[in-house]
Structures are given as structure tokens and as C-alpha cells.
Protein backbone atom coordinates (compact mmCIF):
# COMPACT_ATOMS: atom_id res chain seq x y z
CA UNK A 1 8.94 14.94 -1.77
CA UNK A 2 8.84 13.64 1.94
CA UNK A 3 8.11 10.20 1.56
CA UNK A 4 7.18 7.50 5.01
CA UNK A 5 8.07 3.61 4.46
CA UNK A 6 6.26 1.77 6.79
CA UNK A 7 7.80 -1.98 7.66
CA UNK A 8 5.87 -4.21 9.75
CA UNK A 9 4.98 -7.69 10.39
CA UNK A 10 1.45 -8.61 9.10
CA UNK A 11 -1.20 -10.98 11.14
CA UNK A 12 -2.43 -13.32 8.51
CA UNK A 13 -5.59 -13.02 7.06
CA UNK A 14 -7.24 -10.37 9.23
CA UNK A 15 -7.58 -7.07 7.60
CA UNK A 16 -9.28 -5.90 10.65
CA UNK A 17 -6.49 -5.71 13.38
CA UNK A 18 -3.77 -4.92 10.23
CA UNK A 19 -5.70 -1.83 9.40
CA UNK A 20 -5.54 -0.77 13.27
CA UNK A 21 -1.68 -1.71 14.08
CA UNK A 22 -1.05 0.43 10.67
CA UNK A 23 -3.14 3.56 11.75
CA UNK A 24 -1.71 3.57 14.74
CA UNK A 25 1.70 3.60 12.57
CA UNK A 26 0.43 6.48 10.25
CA UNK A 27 -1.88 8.60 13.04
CA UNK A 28 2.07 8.64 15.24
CA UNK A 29 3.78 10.91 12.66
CA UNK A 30 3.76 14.14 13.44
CA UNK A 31 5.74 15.79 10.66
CA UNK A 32 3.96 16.83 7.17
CA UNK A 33 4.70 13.87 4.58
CA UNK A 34 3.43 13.47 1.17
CA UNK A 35 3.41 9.53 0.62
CA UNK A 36 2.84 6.68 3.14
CA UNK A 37 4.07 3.37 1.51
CA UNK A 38 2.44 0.15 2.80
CA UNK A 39 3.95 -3.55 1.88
CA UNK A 40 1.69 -5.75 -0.45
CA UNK A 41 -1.36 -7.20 0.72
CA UNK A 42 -0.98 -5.17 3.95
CA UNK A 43 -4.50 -6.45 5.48
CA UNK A 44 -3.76 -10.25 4.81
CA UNK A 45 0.00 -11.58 4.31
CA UNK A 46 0.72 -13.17 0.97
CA UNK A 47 -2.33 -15.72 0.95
CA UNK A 48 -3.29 -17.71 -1.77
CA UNK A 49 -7.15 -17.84 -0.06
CA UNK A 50 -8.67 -14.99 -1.59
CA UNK A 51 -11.64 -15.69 -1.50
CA UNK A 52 -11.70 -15.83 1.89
CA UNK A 53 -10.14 -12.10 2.24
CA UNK A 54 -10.85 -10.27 -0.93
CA UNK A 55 -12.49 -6.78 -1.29
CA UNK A 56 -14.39 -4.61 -2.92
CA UNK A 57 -13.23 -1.23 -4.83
CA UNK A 58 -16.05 -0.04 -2.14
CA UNK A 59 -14.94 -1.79 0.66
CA UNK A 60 -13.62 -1.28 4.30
CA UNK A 61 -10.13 -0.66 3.17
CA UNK A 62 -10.34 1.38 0.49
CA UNK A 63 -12.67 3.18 2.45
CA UNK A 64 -9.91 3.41 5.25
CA UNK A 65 -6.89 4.57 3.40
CA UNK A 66 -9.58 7.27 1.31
CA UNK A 67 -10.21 8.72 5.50
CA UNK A 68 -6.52 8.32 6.37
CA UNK A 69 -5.35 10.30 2.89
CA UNK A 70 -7.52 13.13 3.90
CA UNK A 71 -6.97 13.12 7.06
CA UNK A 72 -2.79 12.88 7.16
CA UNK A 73 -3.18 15.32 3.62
CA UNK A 74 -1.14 12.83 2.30
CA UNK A 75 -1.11 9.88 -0.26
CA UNK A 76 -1.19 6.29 0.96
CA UNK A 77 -0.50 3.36 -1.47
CA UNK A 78 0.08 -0.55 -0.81
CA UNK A 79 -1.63 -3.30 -2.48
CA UNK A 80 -4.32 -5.94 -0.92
CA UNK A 81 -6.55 -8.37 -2.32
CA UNK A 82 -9.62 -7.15 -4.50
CA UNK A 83 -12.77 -9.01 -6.00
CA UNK A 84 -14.10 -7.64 -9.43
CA UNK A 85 -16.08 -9.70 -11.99
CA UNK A 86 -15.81 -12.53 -10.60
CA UNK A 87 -11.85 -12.16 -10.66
CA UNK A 88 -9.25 -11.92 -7.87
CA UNK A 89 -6.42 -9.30 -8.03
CA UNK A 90 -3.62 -8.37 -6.31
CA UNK A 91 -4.19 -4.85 -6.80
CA UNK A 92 -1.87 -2.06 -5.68
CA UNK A 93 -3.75 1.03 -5.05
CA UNK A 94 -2.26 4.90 -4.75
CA UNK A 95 -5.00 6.92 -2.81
CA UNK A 96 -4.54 10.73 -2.98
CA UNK A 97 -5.20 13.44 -0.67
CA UNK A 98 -8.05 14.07 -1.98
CA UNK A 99 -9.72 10.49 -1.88
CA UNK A 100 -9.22 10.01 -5.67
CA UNK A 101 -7.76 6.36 -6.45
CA UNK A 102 -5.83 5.10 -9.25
CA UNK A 103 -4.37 1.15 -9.18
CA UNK A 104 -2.06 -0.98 -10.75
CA UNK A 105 -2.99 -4.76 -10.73
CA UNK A 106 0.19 -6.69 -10.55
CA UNK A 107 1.39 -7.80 -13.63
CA UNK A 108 4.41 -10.79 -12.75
CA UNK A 109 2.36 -13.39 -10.92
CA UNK A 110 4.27 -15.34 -8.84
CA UNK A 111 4.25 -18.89 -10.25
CA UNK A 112 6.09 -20.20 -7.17
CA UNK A 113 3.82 -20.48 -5.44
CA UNK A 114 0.40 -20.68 -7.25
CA UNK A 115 -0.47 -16.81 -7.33
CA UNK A 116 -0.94 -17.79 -11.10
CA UNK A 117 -3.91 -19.62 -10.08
CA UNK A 118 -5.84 -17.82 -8.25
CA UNK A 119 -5.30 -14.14 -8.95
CA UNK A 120 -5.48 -12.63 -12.57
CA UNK A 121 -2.45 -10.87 -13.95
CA UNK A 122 -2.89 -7.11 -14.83
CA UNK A 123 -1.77 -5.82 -17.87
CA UNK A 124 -1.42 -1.65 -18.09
CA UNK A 125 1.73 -0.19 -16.71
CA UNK A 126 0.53 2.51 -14.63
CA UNK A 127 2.21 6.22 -14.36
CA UNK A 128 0.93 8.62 -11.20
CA UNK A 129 0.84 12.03 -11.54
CA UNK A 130 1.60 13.21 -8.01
CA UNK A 131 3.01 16.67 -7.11
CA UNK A 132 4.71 16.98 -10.12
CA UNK A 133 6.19 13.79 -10.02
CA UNK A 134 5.86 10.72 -12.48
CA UNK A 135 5.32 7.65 -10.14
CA UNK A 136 5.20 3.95 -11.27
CA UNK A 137 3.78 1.31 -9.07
CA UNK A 138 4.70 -2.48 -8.90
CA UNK A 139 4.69 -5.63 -7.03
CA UNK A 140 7.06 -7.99 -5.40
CA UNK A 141 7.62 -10.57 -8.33
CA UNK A 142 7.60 -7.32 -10.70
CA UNK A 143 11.04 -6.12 -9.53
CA UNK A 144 12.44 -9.42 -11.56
CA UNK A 145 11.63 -7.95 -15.19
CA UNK A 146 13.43 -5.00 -16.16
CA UNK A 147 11.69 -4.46 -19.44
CA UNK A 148 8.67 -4.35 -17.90
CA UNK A 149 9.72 -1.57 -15.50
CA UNK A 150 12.09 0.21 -18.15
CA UNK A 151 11.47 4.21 -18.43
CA UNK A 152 9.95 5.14 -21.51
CA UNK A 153 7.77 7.24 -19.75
CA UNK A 154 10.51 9.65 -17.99
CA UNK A 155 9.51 8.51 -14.71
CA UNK A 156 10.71 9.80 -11.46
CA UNK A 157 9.82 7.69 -9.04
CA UNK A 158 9.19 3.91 -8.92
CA UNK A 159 7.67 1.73 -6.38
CA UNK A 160 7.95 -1.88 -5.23
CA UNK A 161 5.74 -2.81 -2.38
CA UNK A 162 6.45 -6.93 -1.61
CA UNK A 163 6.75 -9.80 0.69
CA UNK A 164 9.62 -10.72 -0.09
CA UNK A 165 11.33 -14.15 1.79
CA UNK A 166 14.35 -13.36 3.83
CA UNK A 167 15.79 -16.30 1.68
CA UNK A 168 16.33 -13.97 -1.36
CA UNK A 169 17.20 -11.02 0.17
CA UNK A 170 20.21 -10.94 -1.95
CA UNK A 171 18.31 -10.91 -5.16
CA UNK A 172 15.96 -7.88 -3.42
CA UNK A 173 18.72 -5.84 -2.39
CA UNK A 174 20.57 -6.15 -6.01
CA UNK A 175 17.49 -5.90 -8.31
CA UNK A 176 16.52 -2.86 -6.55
CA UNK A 177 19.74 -1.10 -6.83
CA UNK A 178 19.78 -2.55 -10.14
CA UNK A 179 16.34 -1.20 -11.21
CA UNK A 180 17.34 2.46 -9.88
CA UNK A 181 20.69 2.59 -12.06
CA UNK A 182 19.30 1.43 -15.05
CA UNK A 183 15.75 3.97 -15.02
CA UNK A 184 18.13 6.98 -13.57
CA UNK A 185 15.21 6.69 -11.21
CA UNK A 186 14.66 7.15 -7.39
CA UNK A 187 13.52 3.59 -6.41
CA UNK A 188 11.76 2.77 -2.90
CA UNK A 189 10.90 -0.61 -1.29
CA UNK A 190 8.89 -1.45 1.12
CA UNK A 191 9.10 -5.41 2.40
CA UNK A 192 7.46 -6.63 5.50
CA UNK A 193 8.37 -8.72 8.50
CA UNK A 194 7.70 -11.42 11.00
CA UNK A 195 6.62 -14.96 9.82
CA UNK A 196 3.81 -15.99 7.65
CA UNK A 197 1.39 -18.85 7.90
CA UNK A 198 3.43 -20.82 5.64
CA UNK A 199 6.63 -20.38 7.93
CA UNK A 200 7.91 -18.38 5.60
CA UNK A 201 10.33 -15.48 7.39
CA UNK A 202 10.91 -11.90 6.15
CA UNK A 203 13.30 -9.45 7.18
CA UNK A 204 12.30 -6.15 5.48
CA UNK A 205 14.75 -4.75 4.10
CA UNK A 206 12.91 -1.65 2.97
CA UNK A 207 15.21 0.83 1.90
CA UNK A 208 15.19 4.09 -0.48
CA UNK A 209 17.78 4.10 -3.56
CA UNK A 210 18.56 7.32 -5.63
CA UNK A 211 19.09 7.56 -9.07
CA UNK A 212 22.61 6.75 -9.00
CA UNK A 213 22.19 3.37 -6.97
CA UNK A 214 23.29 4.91 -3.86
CA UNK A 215 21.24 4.66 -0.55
CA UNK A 216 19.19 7.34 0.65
CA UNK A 217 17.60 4.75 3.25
CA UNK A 218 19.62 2.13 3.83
CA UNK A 219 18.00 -1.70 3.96
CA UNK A 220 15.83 -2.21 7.01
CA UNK A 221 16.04 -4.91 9.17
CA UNK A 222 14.08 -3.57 12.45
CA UNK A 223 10.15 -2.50 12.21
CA UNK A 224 9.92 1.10 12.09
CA UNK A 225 8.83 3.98 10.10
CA UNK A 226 11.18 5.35 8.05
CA UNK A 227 11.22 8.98 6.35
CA UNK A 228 13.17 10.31 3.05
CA UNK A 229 13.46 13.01 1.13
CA UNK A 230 13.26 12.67 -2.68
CA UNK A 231 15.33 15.80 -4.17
CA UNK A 232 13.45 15.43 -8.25
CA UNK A 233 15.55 18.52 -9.46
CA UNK A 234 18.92 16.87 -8.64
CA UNK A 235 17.83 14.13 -10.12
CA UNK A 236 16.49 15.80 -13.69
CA UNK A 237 19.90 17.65 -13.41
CA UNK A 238 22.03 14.26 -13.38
CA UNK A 239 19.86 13.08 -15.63
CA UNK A 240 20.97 16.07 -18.51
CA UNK A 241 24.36 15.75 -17.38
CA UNK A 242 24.91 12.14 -17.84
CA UNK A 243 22.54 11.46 -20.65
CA UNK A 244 22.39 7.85 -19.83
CA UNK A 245 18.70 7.35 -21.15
CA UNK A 246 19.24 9.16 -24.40
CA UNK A 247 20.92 6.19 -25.58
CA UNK A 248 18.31 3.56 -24.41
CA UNK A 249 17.97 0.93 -27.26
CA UNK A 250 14.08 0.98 -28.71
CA UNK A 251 11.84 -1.58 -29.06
CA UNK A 252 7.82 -2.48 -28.66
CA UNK A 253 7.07 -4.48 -25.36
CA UNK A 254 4.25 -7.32 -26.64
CA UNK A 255 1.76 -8.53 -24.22
């Protein structure tokens, strides 16, 4: 799988000139790719003012990444802010070639600083079938709770769009290695950059981890678009050879 990771900074709270700095991003790439990654909530920067931003599952862009799939014949995922009865979500959406969506709404709310509040919490794991892969899609905060993200569902690929500070780097770089050990799973994380309007500064570090915790992309400091190849029959084949998640210990995850 040819996969783009796309690290920028984000203008806060205008979806409009986000949407254009990031097509001009995507329209640039000239070599056939199967998945565009965008950080979470792309249009707006981590804002706690939803209602001033939110969405609709009909709105301007979902309506935008549905034209860009087709057009790039490629899947595009990220998360922004959607409005749904009468709740707020920070909703991570995987758009397919074809137009067809599926979304995960992010589970781990980040208590820190309010996202509790104003957003509801999802609840249903989510598994993409994509090209014959098995993707999982999370959020930022997710990448902190490994039981969540465990794989009981022989899962290829997982995803962690964020914004996520540059004061815990550390903890990003670690917990995503960490995450990609423990699944036998590629992992891939996509982080923005610049300054929010909090003064909050973020440094990226997107990066692409195999299955064996060793970098395919290394952490990502600069903006840029950034390509890998994802190699899922190596992987299967480590997997059988190792046998690490035969021995996972079972147990039922409560909500």
C-alpha cells in the first residue's frame, strides 16, 4: 500500500483556507497513492468552540474530501468537527475512492483540556476494509490506552491522526512505537505544526512504524508530504513466524 502523510500547520478556526492550503498539498503529488492521511481537526486546530466550526455529515468538507477521493483515486481520512443530534464530535472520517464514508468518533476525550465537555465520546472501535487491508482509526488522546487499541481483530494497519503538543513529544514518539510492537501492526502518525490559538506549539513528528517498532518514516519535524510503502505480506509472514499474538491474554473490554 502507498500511503501520503501530510504534516502541516493549521490556521485556526477557518476550514475554508485549510481545505485550500491542503488541496494544494494533495492536487501536487504526482505519483499513484492509495491513502492521504490528514492530522485531526484539519479545517480548525484543536478548538474547544465547536459550535462555532462544526459540520454536517453533508457539509463542505465532507463534500471536499468525497471530490478529492475520486479525483486522486485514492482514500483520504483525518478527523474535523461534526454536528449530529444536537451533539458535537470529533469525528475521524476514512473517505474511499469511491465517495463511500465510514467514521470513527473519538473515543479518549481529552480531559485536559475540556474536550470532555463539549464533544461526546464515541464508543465502536472501527475496522476499514481497504484493499485488502484491516485498518483501525484513532485520535490523538487514543494512542494513551492500549487496550482500547489491542488487536483482536487481526488488524493490519492502525492510524493515529493528532495534535499533539511539542511538550510530550516523548510520550508520542514512545507510545507509537509502543502501540506497533505490541499489535505486530504497521502504525502511522500524522501530528501537525505551527502554533495554535492557545500558544500551544507542535512539532509534527509524523512518522511511519512497522510491525517490529522499527521506522519506515522516521519522526518529522519539517512540513512536508511524506510517502511509504506498507509491505502487508512481510508483515503476515513475521507475524506466523514469531507468533507473538497467539499468546495474547483474553479478556472482555466493558464500556
Amino acid at each position: 500500500m502507498q500511503v501520503i502523510l501530510i504534516q502541516a500547520p493549521l490556521i485556526w478556526e477557518n476550514p475554508k483556507v485549510n481545505r485550500t492550503n491542503f488541496e494544494e498539498k494533495i492536487n501536487a503529488i504526482s505519483s499513484a497513492v492509495d491513502l492521504i492521511v490528514l492530522p485531526e481537526m484539519f479545517t480548525t486546530g484543536f478548538t474547544m468552540n465547536p459550535s462555532e466550526v462544526a459540520e454536517t455529515m453533508q457539509g463542505e468538507t465532507v463534500l471536499w474530501m468525497q471530490s478529492l477521493a475520486k479525483a486522486k483515486n485514492s482514500a483520504i481520512t483525518g478527523s474535523i468537527v461534526i454536528e449530529e443530534n444536537s451533539n458535537f464530535y470529533n469525528r475521524m472520517l476514512f473517505v474511499f475512492p469511491s465517495g463511500e464514508i465510514q467514521y470513527y468518533d473519538k473515543r479518549h476525550l481529552f480531559i485536559l483540556a475540556g474536550e470532555d465537555k463539549v464533544y461526546k465520546a464515541g464508543s465502536q472501535k472501527l475496522i476499514v476494509d481497504y484493499l485488502g487491508w484491516k485498518i483501525c482509526p484513532f485520535v490523538c488522546y487514543d494512542l494513551r490506552f492500549p487496550v482500547f487499541s489491542r488487536n483482536v481483530e487481526d488488524y493490519d494497519l492502525l492510524l493515529y491522526v493528532a495534535s499533539w503538543p511539542k511538550i510530550r513529544t516523548n510520550a508520542w514518539d514512545a507510545l507509537l512505537k509502543a502501540r506497533a510492537i505490541e499489535n505486530m501492526s504497521y502504525v502511522i502518525g500524522v501530528n501537525r505544526t505551527g502554533e495554535d490559538a492557545n500558544g500551544y506549539a507542535y512539532i509534527g513528528h509524523s512518522q511511519v512504524v512497522d510491525f517490529l517498532g522499527d521506522h519506515i518514516v522516521d519522526p518529522q519535524e519539517k512540513d512536508g508530504v511524506f510517502k511509504a510503502e506498507l509491505n502487508k505480506e512481510k508483515m503476515l509472514q513475521t507475524r506466523q513466524k514469531l507468533g507473538f499474538l497467539n499468546d495474547k491474554d483474553a479478556f472482555e473490554l466493558k464500556n
